[in-house]
C-alpha atoms as a PDB file:
ATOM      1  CA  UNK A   1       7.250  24.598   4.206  1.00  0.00           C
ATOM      2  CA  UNK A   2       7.158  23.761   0.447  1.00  0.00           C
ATOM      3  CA  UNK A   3       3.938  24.666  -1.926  1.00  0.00           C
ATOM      4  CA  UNK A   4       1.299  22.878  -0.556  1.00  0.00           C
ATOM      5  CA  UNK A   5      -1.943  21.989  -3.263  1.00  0.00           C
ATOM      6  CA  UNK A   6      -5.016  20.154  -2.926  1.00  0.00           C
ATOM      7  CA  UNK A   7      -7.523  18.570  -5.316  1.00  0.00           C
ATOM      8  CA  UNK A   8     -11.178  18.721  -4.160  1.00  0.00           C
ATOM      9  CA  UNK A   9     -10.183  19.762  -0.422  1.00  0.00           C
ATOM     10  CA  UNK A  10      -9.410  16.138  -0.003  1.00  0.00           C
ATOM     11  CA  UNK A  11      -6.004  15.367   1.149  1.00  0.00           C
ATOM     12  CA  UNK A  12      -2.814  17.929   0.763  1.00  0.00           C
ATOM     13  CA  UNK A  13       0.096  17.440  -0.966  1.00  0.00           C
ATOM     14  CA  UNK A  14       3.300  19.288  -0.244  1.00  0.00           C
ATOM     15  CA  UNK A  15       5.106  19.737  -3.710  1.00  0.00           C
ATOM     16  CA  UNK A  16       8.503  20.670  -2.763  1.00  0.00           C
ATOM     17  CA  UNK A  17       8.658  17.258  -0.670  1.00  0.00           C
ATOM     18  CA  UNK A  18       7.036  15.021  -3.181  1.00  0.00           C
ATOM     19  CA  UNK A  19       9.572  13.052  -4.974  1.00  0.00           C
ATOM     20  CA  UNK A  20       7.120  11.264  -7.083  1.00  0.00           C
ATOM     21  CA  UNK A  21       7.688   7.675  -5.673  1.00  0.00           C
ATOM     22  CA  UNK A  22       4.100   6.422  -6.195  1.00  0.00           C
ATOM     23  CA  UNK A  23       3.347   5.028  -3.062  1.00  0.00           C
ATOM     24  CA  UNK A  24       0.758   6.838  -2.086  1.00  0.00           C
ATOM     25  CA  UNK A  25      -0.859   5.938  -5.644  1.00  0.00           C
ATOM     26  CA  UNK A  26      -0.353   1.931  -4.797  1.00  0.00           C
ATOM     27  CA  UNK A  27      -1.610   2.196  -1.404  1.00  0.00           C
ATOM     28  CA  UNK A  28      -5.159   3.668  -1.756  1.00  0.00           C
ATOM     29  CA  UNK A  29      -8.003   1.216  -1.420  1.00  0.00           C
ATOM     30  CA  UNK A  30     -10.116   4.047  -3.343  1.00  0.00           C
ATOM     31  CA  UNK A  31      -8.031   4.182  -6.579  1.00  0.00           C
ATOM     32  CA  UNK A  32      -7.926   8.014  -5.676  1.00  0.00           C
ATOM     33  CA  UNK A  33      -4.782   9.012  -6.194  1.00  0.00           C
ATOM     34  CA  UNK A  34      -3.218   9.408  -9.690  1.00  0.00           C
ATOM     35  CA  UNK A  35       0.956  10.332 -10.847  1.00  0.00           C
ATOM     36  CA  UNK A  36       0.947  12.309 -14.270  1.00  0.00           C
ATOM     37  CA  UNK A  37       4.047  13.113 -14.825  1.00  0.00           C
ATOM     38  CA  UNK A  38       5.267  14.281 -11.685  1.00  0.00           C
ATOM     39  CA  UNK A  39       2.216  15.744 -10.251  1.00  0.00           C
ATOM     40  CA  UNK A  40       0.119  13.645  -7.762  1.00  0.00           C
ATOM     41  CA  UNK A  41      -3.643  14.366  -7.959  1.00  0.00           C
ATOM     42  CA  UNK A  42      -6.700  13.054  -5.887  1.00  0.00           C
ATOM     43  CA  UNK A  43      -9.720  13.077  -6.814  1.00  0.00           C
ATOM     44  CA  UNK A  44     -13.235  13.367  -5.124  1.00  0.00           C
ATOM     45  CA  UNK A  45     -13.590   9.384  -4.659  1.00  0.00           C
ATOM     46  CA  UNK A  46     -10.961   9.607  -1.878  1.00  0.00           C
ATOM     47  CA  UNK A  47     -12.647   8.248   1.593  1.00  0.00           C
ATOM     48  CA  UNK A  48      -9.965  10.220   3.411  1.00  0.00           C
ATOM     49  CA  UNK A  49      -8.788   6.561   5.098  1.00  0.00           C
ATOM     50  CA  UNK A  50      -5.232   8.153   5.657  1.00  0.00           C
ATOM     51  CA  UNK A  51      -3.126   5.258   4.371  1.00  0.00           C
ATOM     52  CA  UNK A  52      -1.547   7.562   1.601  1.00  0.00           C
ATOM     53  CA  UNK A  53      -0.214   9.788   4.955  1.00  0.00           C
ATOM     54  CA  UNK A  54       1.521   6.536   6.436  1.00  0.00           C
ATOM     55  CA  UNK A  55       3.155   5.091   3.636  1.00  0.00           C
ATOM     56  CA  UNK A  56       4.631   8.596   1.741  1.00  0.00           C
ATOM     57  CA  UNK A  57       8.249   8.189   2.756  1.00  0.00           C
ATOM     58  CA  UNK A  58       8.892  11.598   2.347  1.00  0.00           C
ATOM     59  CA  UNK A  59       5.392  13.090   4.760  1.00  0.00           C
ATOM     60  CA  UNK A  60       4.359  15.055   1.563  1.00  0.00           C
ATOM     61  CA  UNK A  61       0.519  14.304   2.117  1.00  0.00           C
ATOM     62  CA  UNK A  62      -1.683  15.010   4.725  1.00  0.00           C
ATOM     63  CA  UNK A  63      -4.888  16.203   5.695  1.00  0.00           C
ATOM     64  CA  UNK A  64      -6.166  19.646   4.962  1.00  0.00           C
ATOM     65  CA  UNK A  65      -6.025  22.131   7.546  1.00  0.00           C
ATOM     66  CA  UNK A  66      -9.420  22.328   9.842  1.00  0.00           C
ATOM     67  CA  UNK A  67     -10.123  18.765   9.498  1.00  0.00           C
ATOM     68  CA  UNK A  68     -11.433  16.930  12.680  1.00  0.00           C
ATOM     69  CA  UNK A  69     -10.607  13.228  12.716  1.00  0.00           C
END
């Protein structure tokens, strides 16, 4: 499994599967999610809805470890 990061605990992102698409960044109701250069970050407003997680084509997000849903 690729480097995984998180901003704020929130949601994690998996860099070595990332291929910067930007769907994640279109699809969240929160305006969250943010592409700088090729490094997606999300920040504390995230609600944790989960639509980033269903529309990555490439499964690079999900939801930190320990999380109970």
């Amino acid at each position: 499994m690729g480097v995984k990061i998180s901003d704020s605990g929130l949601m994690v992102v998996d860099t070595d599967l990332c291929v910067h698409c930007g769907a994640c960044v279109g699809s969240c109701p929160a305006n969250s999610i943010f592409l700088k250069e090729v490094i997606i970050t999300i920040d504390e407003s995230c609600t944790q809805c989960g639509l980033c997680i269903r529309v990555c084509p490439m499964g690079a997000i999900d939801e930190p470890e320990g999380k109970e849903g």
